[in-house]
Protein backbone atom coordinates (compact mmCIF):
# COMPACT_ATOMS: atom_id res chain seq x y z
CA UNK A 1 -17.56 11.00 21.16
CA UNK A 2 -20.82 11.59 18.98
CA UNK A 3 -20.27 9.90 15.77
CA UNK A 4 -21.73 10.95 12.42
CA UNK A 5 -23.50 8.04 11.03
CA UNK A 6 -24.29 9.37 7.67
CA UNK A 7 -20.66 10.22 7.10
CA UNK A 8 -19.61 7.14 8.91
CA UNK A 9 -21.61 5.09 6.02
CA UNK A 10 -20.76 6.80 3.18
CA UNK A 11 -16.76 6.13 4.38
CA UNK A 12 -17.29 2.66 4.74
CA UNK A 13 -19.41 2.18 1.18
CA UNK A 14 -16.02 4.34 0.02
CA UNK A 15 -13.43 2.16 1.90
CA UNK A 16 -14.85 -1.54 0.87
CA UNK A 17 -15.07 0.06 -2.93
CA UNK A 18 -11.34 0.77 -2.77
CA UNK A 19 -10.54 -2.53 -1.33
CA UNK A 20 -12.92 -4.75 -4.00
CA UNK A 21 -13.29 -3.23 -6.86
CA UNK A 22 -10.09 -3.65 -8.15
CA UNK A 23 -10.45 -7.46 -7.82
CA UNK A 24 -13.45 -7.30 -10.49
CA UNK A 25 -10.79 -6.91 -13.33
CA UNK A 26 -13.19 -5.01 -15.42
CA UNK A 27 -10.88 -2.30 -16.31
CA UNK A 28 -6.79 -3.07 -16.84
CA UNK A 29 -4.11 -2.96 -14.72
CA UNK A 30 -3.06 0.28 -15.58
CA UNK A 31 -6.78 2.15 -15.63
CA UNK A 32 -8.60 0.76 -12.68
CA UNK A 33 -5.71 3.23 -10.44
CA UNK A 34 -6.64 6.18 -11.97
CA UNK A 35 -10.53 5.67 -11.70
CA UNK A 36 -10.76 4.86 -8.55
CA UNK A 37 -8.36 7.98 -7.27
CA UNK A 38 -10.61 9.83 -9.56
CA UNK A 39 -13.22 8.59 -7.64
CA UNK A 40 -11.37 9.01 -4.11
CA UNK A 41 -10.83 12.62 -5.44
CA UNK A 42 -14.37 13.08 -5.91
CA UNK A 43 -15.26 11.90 -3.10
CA UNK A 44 -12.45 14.49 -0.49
CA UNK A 45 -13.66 17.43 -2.65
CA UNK A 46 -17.78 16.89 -1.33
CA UNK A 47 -15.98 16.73 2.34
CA UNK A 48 -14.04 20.15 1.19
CA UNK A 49 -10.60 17.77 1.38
CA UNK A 50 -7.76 16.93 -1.28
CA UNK A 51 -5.17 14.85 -1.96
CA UNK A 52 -2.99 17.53 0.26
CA UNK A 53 -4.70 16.90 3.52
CA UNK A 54 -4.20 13.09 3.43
CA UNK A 55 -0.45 13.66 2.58
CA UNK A 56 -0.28 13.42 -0.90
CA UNK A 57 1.84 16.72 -2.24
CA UNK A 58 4.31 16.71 -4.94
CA UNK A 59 6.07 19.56 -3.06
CA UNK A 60 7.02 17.13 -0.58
CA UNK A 61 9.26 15.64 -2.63
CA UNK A 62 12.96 15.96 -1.23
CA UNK A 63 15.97 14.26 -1.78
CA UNK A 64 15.76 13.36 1.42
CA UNK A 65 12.58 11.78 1.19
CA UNK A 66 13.75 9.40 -2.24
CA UNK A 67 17.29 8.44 0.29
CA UNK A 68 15.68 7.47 3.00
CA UNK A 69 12.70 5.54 1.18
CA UNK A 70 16.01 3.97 -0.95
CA UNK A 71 17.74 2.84 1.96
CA UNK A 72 14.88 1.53 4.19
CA UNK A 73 13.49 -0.25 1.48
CA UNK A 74 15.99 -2.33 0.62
CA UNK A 75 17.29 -2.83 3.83
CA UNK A 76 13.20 -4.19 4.77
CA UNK A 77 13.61 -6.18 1.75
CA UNK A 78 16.45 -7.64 2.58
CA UNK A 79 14.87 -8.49 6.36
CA UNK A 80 11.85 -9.68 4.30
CA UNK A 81 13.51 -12.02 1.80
CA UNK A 82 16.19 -13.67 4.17
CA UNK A 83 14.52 -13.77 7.18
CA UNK A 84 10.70 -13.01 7.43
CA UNK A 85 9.45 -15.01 3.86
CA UNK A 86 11.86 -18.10 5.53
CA UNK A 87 10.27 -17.38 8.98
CA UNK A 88 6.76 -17.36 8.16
CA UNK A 89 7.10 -20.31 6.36
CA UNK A 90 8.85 -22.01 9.20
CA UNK A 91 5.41 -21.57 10.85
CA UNK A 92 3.15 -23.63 8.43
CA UNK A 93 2.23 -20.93 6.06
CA UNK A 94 2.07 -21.20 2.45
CA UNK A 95 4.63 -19.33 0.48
CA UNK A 96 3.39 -16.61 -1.63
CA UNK A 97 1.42 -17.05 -4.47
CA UNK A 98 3.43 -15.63 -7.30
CA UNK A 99 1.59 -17.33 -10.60
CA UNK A 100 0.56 -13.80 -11.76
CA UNK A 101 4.49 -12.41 -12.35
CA UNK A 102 5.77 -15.68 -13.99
CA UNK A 103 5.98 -13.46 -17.83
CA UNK A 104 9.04 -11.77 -15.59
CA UNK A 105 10.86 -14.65 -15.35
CA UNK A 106 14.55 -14.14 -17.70
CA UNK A 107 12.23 -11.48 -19.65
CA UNK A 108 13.72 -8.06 -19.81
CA UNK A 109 10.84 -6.04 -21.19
CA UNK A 110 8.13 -7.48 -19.39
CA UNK A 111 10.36 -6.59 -16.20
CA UNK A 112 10.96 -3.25 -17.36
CA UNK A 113 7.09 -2.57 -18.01
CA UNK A 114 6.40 -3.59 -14.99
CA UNK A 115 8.90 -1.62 -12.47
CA UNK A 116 7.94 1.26 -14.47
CA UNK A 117 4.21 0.79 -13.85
CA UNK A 118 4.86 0.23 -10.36
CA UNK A 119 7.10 2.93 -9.78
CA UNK A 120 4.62 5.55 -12.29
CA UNK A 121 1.02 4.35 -11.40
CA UNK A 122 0.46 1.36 -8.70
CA UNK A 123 2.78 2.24 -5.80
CA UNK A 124 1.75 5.83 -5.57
CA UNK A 125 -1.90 4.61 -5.91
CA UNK A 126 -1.78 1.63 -3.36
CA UNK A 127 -0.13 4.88 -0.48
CA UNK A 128 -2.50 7.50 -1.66
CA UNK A 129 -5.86 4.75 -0.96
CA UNK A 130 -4.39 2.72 1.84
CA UNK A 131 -2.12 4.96 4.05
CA UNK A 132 -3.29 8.26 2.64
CA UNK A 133 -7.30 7.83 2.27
CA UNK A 134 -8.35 5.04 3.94
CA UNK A 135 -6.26 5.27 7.16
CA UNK A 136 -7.02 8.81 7.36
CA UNK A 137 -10.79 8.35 7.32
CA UNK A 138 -10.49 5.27 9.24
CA UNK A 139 -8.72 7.53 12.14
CA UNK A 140 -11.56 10.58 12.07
CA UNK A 141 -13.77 7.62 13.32
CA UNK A 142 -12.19 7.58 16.83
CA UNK A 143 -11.79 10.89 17.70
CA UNK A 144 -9.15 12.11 20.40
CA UNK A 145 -8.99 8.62 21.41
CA UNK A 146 -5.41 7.85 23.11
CA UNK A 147 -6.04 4.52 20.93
CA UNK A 148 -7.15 6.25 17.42
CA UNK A 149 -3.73 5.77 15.84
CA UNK A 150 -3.06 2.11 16.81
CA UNK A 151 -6.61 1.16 16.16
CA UNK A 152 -6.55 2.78 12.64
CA UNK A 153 -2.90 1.91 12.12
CA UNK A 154 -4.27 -2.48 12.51
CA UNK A 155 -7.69 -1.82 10.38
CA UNK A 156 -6.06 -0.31 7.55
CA UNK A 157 -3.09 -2.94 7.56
CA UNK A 158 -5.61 -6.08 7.71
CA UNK A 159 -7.27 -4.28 4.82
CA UNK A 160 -3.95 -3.98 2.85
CA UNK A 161 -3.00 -7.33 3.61
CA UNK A 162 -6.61 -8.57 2.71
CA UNK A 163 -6.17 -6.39 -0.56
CA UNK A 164 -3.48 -9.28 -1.77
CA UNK A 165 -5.11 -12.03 -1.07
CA UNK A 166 -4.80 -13.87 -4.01
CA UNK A 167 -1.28 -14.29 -2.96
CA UNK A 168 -2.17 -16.60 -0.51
CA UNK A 169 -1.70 -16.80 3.14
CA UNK A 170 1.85 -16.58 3.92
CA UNK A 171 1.82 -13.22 1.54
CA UNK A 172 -1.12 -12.00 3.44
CA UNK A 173 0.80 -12.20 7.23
CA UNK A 174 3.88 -10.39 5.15
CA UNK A 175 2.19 -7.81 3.78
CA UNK A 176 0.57 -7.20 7.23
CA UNK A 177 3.91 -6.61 9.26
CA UNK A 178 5.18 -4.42 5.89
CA UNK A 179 1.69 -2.65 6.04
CA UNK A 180 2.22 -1.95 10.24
CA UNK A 181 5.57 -0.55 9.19
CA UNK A 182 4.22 1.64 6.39
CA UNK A 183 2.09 3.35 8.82
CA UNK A 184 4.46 3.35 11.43
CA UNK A 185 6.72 5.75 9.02
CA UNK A 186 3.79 7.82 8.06
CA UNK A 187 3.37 8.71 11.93
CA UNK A 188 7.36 9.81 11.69
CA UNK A 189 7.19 11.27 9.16
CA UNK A 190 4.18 13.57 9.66
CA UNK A 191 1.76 12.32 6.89
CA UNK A 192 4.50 12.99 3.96
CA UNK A 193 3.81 9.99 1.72
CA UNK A 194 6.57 10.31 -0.62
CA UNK A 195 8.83 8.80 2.38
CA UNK A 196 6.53 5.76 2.05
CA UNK A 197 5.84 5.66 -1.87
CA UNK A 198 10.06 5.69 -2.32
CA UNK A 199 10.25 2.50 0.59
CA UNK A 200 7.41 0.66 -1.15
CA UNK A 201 8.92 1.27 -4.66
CA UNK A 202 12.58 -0.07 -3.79
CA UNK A 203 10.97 -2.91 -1.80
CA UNK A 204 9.32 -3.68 -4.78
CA UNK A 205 11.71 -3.36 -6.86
CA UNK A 206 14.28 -6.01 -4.98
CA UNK A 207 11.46 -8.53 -4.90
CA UNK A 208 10.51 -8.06 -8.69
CA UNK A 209 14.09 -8.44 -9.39
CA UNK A 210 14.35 -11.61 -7.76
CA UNK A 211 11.71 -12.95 -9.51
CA UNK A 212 12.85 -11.48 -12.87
CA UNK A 213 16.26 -13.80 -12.00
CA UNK A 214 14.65 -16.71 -10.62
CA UNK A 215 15.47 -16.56 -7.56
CA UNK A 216 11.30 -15.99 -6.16
């Protein structure tokens, strides 16, 4: 396999901007999304690409899609809460840093503002860059390689997980098993990302509505 180095480059300098750049907090929660797909959508136009060929089309949508994403969700949320969160925490871990969502705590609006930014703006946006874009690049690297998918599939996870760090290390393991599971159901379900953006919403969801009761 003869690798392009000058794409290869340009993927990474693209892949480790997605990843950090949202951790500068110079732009708000709800802008720094839409510049950096702005950016990402820049960036698949110059290698004639769009947000169609990484799995990203609203014509996708099915009912379908938004029951199964519904029912796996909360059912992995469930698994997550009960038994994974208790689990890795049986192992020495730390639980999950969760300072930044205490204004949810017993406060309706600021719950509601932020289930509706998730569901609008950040889940979409964290599926498009991390299972859409980045795996998707990430994969081109290795070619026809029998290996290209699980290879891709545990660099693009560690980089999710990594992408929550501030959570703390217990999160981090979590959110690497969900992000191995993400990709798993973007391989069944042939690149469609709206089967993944509905499971990551209604996970979500359950675990912001345990915090919002007190319960996280």
């Amino acid at each position: 396999m003869q690798i392009n180095w000058k794409a290869f480059m340009w993927d990474i300098l693209m892949i480790a901007f997605v990843v950090i750049f949202p951790h500068f907090g110079v732009l708000p929660m709800f802008a720094y999304p839409i510049f950096v797909l702005l950016i990402v959508w820049g960036y698949l136009k110059i290698n004639n690409q769009n947000f169609s060929t990484i799995g990203f089309r609203f014509s996708d949508i099915s009912v379908r899609s938004f029951l199964y994403g519904t029912l796996t969700g909360l059912l992995y949320a469930a698994l997550a809460y009960w038994l994974l969160d208790p689990l890795i925490a049986k192992l020495g871990f730390k639980p999950a840093n969760l300072s930044d969502f205490d204004s949810l705590h017993h406060h309706f609006f600021n719950y509601l503002l932020l289930m509706m930014l998730a569901w609008v703006l950040v889940i979409p946006y964290e599926e498009i860059i991390f299972r859409g874009f980045i795996f998707t690049r990430v994969k081109v690297w290795f070619g026809n390689s029998k290996h290209a998918f699980i290879i891709s599939a545990l660099i693009t996870s560690v980089l999710f997980a990594l992408y929550h760090c501030q959570e703390g290390t217990g999160a981090v393991l979590q959110i690497f098993i969900f992000a191995l599971f993400q990709v798993w159901l973007y391989k069944k379900f042939k690149g469609n990302l709206w089967y993944l953006i509905f499971f990551h919403a209604w996970y979500d969801s359950f675990m912001l509505t345990a915090i919002y009761l007190g319960y996280m």
